[in-house]
PDB file of N, CA and C in Angstrom:
ATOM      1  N   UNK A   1     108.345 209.355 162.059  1.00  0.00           N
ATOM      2  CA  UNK A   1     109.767 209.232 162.340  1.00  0.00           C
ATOM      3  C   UNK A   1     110.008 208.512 163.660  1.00  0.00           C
ATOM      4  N   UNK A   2     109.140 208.845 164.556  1.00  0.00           N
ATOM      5  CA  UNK A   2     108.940 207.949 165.991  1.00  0.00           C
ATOM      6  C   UNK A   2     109.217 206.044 166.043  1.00  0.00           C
ATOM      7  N   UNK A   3     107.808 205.988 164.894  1.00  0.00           N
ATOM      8  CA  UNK A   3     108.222 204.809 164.547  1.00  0.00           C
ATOM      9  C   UNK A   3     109.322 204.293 164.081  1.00  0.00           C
ATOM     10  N   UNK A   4     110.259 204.614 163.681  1.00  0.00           N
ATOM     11  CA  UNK A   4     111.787 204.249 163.613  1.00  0.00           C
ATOM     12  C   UNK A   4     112.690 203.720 164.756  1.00  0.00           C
ATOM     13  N   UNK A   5     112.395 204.211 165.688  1.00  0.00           N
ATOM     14  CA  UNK A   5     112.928 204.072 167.116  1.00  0.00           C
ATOM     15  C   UNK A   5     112.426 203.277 168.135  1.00  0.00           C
ATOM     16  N   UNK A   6     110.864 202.399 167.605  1.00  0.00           N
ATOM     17  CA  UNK A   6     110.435 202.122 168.552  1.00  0.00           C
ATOM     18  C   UNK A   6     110.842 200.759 168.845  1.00  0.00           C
ATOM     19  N   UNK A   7     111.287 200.387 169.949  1.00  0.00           N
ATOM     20  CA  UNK A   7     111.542 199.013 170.436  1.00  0.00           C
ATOM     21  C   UNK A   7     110.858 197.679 169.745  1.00  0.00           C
ATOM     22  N   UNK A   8     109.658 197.845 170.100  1.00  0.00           N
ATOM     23  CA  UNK A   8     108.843 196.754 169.658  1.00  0.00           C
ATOM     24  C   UNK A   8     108.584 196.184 168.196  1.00  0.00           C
ATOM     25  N   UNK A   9     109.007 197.710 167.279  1.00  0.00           N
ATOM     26  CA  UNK A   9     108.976 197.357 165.731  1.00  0.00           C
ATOM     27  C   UNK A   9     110.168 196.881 165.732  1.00  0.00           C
ATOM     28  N   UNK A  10     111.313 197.425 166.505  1.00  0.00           N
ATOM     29  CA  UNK A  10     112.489 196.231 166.015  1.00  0.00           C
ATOM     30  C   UNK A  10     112.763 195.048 166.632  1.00  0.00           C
ATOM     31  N   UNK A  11     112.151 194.698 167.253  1.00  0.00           N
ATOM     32  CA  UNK A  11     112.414 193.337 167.898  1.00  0.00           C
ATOM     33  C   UNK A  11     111.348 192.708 166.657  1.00  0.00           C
ATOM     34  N   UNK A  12     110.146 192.597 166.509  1.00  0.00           N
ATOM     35  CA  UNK A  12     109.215 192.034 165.585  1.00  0.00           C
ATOM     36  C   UNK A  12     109.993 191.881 164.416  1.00  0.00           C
ATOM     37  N   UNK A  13     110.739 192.781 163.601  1.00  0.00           N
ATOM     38  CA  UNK A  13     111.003 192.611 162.355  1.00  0.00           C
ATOM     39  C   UNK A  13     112.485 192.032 163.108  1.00  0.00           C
ATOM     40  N   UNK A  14     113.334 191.958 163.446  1.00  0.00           N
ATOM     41  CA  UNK A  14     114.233 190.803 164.132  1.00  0.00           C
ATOM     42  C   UNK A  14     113.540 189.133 164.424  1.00  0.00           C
ATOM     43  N   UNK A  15     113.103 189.265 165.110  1.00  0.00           N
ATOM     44  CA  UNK A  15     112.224 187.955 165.400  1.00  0.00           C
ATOM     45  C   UNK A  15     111.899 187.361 163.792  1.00  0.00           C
ATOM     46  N   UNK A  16     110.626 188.245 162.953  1.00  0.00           N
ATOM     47  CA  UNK A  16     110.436 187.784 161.560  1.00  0.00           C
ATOM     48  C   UNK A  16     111.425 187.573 160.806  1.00  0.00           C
ATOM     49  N   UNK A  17     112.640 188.360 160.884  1.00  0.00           N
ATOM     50  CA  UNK A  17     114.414 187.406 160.231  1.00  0.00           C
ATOM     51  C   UNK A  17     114.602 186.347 161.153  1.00  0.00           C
ATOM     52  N   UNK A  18     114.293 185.852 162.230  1.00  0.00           N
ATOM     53  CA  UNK A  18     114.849 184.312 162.507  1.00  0.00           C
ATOM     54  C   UNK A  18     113.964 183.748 161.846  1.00  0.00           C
ATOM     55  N   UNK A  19     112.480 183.959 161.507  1.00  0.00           N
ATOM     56  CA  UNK A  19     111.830 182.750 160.784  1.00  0.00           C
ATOM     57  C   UNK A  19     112.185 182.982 159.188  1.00  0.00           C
ATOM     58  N   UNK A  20     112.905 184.112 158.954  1.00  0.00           N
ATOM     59  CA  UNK A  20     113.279 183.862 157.427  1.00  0.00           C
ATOM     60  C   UNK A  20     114.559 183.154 157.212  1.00  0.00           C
ATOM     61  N   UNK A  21     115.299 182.913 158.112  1.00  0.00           N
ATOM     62  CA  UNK A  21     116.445 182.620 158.208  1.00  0.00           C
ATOM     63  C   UNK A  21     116.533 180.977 158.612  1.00  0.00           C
ATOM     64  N   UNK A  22     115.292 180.753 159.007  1.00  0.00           N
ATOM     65  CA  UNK A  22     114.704 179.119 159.263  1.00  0.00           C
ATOM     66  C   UNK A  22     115.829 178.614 161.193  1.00  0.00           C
ATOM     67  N   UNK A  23     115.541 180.132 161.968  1.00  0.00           N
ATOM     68  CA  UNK A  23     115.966 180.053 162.897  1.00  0.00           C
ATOM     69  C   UNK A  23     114.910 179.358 163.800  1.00  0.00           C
ATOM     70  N   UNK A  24     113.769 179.890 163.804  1.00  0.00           N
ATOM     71  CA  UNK A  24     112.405 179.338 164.073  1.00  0.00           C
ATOM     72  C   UNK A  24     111.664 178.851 163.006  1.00  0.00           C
ATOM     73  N   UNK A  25     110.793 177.875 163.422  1.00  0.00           N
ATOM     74  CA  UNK A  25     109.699 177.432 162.377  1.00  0.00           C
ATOM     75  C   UNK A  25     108.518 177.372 162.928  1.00  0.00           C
ATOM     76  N   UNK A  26     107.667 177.292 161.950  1.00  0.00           N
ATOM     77  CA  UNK A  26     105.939 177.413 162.694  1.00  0.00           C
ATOM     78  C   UNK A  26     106.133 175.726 161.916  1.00  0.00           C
ATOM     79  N   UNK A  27     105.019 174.791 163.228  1.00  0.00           N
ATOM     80  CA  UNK A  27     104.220 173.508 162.796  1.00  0.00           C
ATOM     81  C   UNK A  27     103.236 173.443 163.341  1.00  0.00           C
ATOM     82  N   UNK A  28     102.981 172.120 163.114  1.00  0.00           N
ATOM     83  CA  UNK A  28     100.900 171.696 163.555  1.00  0.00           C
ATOM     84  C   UNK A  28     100.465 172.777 162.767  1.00  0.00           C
ATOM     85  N   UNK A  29     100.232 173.092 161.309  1.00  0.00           N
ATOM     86  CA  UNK A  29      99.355 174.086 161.227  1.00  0.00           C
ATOM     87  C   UNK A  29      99.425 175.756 161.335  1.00  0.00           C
ATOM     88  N   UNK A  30     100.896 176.161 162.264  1.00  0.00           N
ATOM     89  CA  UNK A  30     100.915 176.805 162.488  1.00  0.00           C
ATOM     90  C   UNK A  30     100.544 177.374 164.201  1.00  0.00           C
ATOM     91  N   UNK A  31     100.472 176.120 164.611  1.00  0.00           N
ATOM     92  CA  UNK A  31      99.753 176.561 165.944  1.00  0.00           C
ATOM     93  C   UNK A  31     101.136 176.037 167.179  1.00  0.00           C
ATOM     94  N   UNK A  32     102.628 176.099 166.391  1.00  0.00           N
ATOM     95  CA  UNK A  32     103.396 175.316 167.507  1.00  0.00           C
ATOM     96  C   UNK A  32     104.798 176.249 166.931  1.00  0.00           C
ATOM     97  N   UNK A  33     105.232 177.083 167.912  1.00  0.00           N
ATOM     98  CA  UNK A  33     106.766 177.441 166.967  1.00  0.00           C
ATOM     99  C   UNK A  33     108.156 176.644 167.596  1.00  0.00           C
ATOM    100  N   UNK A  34     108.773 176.508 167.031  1.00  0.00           N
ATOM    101  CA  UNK A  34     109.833 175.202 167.240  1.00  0.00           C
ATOM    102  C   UNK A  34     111.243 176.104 167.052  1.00  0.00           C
ATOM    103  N   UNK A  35     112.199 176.016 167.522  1.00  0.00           N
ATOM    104  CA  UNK A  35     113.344 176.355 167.631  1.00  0.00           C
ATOM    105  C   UNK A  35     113.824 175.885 166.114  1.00  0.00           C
ATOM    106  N   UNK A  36     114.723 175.912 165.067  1.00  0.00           N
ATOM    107  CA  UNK A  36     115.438 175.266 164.063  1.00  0.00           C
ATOM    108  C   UNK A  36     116.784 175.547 163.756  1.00  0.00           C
ATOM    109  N   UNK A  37     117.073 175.595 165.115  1.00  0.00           N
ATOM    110  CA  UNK A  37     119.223 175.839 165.339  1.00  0.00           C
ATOM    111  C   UNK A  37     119.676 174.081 164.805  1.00  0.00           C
ATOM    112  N   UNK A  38     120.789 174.554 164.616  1.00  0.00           N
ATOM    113  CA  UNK A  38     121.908 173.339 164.720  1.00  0.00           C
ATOM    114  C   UNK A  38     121.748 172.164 165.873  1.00  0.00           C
ATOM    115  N   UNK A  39     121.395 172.826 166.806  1.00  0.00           N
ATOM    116  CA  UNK A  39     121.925 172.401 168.465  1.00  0.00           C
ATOM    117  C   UNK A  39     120.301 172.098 169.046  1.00  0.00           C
ATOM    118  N   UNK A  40     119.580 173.264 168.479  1.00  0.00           N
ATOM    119  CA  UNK A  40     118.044 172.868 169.496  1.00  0.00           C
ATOM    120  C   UNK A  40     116.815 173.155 168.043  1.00  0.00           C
ATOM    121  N   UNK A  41     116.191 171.888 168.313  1.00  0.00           N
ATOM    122  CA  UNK A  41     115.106 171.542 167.724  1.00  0.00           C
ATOM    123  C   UNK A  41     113.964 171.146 168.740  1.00  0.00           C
ATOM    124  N   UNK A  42     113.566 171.815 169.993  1.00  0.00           N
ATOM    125  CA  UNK A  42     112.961 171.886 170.488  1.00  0.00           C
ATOM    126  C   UNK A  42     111.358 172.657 170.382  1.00  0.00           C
ATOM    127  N   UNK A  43     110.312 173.125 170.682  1.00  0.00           N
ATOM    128  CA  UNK A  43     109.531 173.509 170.959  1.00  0.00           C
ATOM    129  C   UNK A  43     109.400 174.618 171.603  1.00  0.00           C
ATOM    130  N   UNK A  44     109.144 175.887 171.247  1.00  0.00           N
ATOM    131  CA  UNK A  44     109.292 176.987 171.591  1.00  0.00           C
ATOM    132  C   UNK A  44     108.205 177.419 172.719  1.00  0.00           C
ATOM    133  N   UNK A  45     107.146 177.519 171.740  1.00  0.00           N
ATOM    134  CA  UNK A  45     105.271 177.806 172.506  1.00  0.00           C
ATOM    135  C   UNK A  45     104.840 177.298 171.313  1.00  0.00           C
ATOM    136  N   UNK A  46     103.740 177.535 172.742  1.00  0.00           N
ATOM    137  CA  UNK A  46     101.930 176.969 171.596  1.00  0.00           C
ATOM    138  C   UNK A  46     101.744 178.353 170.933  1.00  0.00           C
ATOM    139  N   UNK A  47     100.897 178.295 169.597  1.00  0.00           N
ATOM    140  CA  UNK A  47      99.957 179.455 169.576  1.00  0.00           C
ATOM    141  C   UNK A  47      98.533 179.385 169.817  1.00  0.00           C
ATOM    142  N   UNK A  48      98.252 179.926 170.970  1.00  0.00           N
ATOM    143  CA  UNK A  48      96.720 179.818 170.680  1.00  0.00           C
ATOM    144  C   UNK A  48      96.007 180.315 169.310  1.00  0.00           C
ATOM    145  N   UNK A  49      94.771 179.541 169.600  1.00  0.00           N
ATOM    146  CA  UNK A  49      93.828 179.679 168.482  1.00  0.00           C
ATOM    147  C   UNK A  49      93.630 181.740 167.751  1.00  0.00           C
ATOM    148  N   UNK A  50      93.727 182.121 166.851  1.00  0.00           N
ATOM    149  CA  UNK A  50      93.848 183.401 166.720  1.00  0.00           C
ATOM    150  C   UNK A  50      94.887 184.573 167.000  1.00  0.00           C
ATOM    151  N   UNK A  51      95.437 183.633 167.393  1.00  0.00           N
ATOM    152  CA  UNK A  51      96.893 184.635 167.811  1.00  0.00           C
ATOM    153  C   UNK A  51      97.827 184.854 166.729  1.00  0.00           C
ATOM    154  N   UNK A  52      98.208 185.607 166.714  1.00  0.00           N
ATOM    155  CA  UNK A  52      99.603 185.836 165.675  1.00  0.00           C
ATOM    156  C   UNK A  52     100.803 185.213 166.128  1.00  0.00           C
ATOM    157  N   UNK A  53     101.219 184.449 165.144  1.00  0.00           N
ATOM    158  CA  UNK A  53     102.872 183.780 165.431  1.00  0.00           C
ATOM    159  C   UNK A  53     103.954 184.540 166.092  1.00  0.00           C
ATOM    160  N   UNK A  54     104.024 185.410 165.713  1.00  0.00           N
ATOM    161  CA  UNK A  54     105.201 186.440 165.818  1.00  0.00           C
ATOM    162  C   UNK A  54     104.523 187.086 166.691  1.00  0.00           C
ATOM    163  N   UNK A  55     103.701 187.989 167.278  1.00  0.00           N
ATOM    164  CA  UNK A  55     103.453 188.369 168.358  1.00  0.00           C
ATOM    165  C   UNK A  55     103.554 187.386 169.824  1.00  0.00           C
ATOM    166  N   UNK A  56     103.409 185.996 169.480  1.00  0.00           N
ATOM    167  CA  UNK A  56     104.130 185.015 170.808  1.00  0.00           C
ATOM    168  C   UNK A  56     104.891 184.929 170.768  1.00  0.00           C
ATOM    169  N   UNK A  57     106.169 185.067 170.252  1.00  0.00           N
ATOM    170  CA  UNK A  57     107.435 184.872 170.187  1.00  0.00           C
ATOM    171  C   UNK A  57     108.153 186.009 170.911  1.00  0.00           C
ATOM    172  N   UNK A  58     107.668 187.364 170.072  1.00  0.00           N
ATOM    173  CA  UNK A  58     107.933 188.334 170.963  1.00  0.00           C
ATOM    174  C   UNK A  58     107.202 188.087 172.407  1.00  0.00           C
ATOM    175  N   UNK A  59     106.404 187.855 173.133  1.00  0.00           N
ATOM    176  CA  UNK A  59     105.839 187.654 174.125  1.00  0.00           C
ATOM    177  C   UNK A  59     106.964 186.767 175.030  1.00  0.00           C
ATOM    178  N   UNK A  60     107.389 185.827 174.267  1.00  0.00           N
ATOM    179  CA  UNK A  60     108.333 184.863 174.918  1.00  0.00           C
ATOM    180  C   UNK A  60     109.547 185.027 174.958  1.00  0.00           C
ATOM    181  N   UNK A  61     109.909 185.988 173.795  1.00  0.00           N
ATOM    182  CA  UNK A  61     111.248 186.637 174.290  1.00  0.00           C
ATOM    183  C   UNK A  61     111.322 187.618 175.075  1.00  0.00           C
ATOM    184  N   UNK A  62     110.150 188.431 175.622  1.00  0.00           N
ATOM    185  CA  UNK A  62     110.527 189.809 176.131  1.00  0.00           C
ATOM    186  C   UNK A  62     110.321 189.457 177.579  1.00  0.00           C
ATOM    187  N   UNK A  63     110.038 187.858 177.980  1.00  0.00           N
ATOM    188  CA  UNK A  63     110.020 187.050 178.688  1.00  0.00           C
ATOM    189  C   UNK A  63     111.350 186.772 179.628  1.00  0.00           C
ATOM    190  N   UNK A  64     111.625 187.160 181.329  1.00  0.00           N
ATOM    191  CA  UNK A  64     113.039 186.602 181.753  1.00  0.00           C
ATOM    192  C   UNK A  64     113.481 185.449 181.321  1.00  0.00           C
ATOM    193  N   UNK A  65     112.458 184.051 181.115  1.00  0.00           N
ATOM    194  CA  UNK A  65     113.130 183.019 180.246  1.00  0.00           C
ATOM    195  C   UNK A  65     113.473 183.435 179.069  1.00  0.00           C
ATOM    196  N   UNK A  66     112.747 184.282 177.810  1.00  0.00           N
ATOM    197  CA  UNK A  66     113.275 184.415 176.938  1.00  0.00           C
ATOM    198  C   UNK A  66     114.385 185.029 176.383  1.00  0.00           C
ATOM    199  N   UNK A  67     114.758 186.316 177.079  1.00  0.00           N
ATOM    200  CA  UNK A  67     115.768 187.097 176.779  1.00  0.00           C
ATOM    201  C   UNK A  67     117.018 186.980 176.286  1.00  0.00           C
ATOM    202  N   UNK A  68     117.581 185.450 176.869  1.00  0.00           N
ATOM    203  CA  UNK A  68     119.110 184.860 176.759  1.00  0.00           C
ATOM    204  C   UNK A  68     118.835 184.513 175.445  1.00  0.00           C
ATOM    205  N   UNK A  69     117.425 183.805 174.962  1.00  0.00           N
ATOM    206  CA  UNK A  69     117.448 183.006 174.151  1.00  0.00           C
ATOM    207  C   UNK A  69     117.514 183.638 172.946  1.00  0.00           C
ATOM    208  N   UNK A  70     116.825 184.827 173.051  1.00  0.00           N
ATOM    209  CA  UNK A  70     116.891 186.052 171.911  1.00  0.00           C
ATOM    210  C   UNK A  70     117.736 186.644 171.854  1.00  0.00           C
ATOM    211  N   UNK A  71     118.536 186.613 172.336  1.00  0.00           N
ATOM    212  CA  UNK A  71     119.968 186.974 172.194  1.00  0.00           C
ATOM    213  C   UNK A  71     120.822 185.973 171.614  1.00  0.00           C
ATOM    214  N   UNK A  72     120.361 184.828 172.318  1.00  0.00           N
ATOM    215  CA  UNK A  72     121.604 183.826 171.207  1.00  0.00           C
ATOM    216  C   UNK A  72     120.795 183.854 169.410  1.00  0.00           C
ATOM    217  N   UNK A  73     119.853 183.788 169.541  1.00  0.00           N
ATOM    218  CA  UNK A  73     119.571 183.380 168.414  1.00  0.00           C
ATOM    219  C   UNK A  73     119.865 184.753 167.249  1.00  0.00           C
ATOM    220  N   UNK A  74     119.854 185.834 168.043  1.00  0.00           N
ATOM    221  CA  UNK A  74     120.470 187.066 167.482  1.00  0.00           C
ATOM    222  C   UNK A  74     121.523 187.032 166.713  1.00  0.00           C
ATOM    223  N   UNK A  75     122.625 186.733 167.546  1.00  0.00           N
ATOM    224  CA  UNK A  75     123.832 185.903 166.937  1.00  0.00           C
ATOM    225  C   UNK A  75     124.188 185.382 165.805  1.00  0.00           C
ATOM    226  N   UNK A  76     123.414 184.058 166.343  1.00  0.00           N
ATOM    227  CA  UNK A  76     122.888 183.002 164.997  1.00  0.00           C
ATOM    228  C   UNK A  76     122.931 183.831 163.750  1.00  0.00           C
ATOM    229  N   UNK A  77     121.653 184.708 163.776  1.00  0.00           N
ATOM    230  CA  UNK A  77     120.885 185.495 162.848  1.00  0.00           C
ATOM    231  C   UNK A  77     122.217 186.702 162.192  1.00  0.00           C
ATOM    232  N   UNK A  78     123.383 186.889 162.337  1.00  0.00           N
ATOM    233  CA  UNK A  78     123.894 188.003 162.680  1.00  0.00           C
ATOM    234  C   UNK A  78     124.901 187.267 161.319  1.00  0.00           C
ATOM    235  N   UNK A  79     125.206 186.178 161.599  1.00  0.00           N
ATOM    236  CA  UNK A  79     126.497 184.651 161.565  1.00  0.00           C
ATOM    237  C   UNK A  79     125.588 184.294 160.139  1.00  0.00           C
ATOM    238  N   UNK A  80     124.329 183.808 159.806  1.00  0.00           N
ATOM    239  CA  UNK A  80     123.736 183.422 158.725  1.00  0.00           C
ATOM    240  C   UNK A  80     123.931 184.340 157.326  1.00  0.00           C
TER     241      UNK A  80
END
């Protein structure tokens, strides 16, 4: 029941709805996640070799740069 509450499972399964929602995209292979808004088609992070997609993302949102950004894209995600 813990697990229900825990922060980190809901940000992950949030994060995994922007890439279902084609808010983010994985390229190169999978080794590059890219923004896929209206407005920014930029380059998010690298993934290193063995890493999980979605565990850098969360990394980069729970990030002071990331925070705003996970929040807008929240939005986005909210609006889709």
């Amino acid at each position: 029941l813990n697990l229900l509450k825990d922060p980190t499972l809901k940000m992950n399964a949030t994060i995994q709805s922007f890439f279902d929602k084609k808010l983010l995209s994985l390229r190169n292979q999978g080794k590059e996640i890219w923004f896929n808004t209206a407005s920014n088609k930029k380059k998010l992070t690298n993934v290193p070799y063995g890493e999980d997609p979605l565990y850098m993302a969360a990394s980069f949102f729970e990030s002071d740069d990331g925070i705003e950004l996970y929040k807008h894209l929240k939005s986005l995600a909210k609006n889709a």
